[in-house]
Protein backbone atom coordinates (compact mmCIF):
# COMPACT_ATOMS: atom_id res chain seq x y z
CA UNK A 1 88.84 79.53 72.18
CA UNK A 2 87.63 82.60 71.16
CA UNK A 3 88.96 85.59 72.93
CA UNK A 4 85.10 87.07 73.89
CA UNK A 5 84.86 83.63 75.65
CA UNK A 6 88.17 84.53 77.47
CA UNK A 7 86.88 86.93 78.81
CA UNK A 8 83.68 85.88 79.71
CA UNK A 9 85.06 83.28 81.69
CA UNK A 10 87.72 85.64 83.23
CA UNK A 11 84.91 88.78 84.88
CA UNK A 12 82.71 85.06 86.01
CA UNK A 13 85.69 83.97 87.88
CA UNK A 14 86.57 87.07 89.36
CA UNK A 15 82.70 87.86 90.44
CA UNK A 16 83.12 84.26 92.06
CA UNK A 17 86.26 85.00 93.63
CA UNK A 18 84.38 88.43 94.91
CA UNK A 19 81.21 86.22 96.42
CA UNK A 20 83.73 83.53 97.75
CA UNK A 21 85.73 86.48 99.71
CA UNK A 22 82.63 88.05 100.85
CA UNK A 23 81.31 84.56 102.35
CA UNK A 24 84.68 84.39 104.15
CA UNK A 25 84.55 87.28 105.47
CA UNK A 26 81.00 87.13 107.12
CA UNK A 27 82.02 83.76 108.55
CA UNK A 28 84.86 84.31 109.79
CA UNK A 29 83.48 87.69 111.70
CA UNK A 30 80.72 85.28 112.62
CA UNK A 31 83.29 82.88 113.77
CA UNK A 32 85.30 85.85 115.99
CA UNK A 33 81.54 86.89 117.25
CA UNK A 34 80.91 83.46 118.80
CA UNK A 35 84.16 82.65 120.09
CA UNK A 36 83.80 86.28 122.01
CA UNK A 37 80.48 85.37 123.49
CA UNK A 38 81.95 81.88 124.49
CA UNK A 39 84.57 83.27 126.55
CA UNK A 40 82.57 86.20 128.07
CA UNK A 41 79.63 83.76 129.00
CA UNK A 42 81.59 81.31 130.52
CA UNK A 43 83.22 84.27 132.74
CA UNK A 44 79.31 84.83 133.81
CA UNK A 45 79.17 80.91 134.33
CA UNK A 46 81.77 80.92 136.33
CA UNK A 47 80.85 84.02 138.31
CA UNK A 48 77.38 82.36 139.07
CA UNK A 49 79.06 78.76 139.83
CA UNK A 50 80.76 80.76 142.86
CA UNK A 51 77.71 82.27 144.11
CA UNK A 52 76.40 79.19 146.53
CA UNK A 53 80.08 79.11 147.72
CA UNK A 54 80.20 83.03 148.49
CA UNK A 55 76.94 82.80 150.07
CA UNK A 56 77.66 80.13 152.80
CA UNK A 57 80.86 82.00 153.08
CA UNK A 58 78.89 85.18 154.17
CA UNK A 59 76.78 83.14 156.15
CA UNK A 60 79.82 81.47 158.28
CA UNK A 61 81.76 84.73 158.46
CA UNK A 62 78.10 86.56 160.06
CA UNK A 63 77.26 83.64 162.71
CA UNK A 64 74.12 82.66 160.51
CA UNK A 65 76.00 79.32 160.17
CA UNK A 66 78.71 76.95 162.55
CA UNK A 67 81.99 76.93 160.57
CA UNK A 68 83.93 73.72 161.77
CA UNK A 69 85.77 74.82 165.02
CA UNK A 70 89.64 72.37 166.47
CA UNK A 71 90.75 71.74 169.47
CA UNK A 72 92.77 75.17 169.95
CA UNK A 73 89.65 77.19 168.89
CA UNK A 74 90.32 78.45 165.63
CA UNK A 75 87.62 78.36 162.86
CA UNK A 76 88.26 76.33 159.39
CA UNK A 77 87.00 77.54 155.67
CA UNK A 78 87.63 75.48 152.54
CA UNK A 79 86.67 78.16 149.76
CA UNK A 80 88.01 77.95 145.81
CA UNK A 81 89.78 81.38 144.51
CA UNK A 82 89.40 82.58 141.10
CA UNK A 83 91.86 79.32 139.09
CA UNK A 84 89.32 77.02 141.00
CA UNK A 85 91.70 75.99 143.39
CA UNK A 86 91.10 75.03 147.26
CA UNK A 87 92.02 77.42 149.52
CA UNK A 88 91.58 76.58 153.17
CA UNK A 89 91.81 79.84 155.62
CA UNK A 90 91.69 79.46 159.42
CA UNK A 91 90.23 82.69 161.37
CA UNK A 92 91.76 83.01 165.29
CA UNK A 93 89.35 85.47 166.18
CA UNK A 94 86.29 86.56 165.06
CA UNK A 95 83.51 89.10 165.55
CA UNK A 96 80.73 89.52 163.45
CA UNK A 97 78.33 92.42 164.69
CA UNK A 98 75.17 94.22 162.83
CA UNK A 99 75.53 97.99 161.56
CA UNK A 100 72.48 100.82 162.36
CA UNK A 101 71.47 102.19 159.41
CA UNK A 102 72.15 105.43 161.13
CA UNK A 103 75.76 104.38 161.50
CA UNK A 104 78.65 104.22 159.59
CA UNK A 105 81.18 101.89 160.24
CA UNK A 106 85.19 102.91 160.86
CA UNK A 107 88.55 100.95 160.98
CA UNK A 108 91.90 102.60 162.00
CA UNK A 109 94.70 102.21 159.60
CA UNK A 110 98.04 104.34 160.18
CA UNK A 111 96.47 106.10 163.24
CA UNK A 112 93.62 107.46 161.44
CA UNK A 113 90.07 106.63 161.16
CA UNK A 114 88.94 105.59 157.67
CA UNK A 115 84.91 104.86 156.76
CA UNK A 116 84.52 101.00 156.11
CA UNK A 117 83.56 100.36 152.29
CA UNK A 118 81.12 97.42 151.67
CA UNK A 119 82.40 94.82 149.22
CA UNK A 120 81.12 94.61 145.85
């Protein structure tokens, strides 16, 4: 062969070897891109999946809805926590009252009055 072939043949493989690289490259960022938004859209999925759930469990905490009541009074919830597994909490006593907007309410913790935070 002659040598100008050579090297002919030896800058065509290495611009191939540059255009194969650069293909990689963009697929496999593409690749990383899509795995990220499968993970963080499935977190949203999840977080809507539980929104039902949280609502009746707002609903049954407020007296808006009967929570299932035994013999000795106490009040049953089935919820799921975060790993999708059932909890089931049972509430002795329970009061449920509405806030003025004029109002702020207050809890005592370690003999002093603290302002009540709402959840979020």
């Amino acid at each position: 062969m002659p040598p100008w072939f050579e090297t002919t043949l030896a800058i065509f493989a290495a611009i191939a070897a540059v255009f194969f690289f650069a293909k990689y490259r963009e697929t496999s960022a593409a690749l990383h891109e899509s795995e990220r938004m499968k993970h963080k859209l499935s977190k949203d999925l999840d977080r809507y999946r539980d929104v039902p759930q949280l609502r009746a469990l707002r609903d049954g905490l407020i007296g808006e809805r009967n929570l299932p009541v035994d013999d000795e009074g106490r009040e049953h919830i089935l919820i799921r926590d975060s790993a999708r597994k059932a909890v089931h909490i049972t509430l002795e006593k329970r009061k449920a009252e509405a806030v003025a907007e004029d109002r702020s309410p207050e809890y005592v913790a370690g003999g002093e009055a603290r302002p009540l935070q709402e959840l979020e």
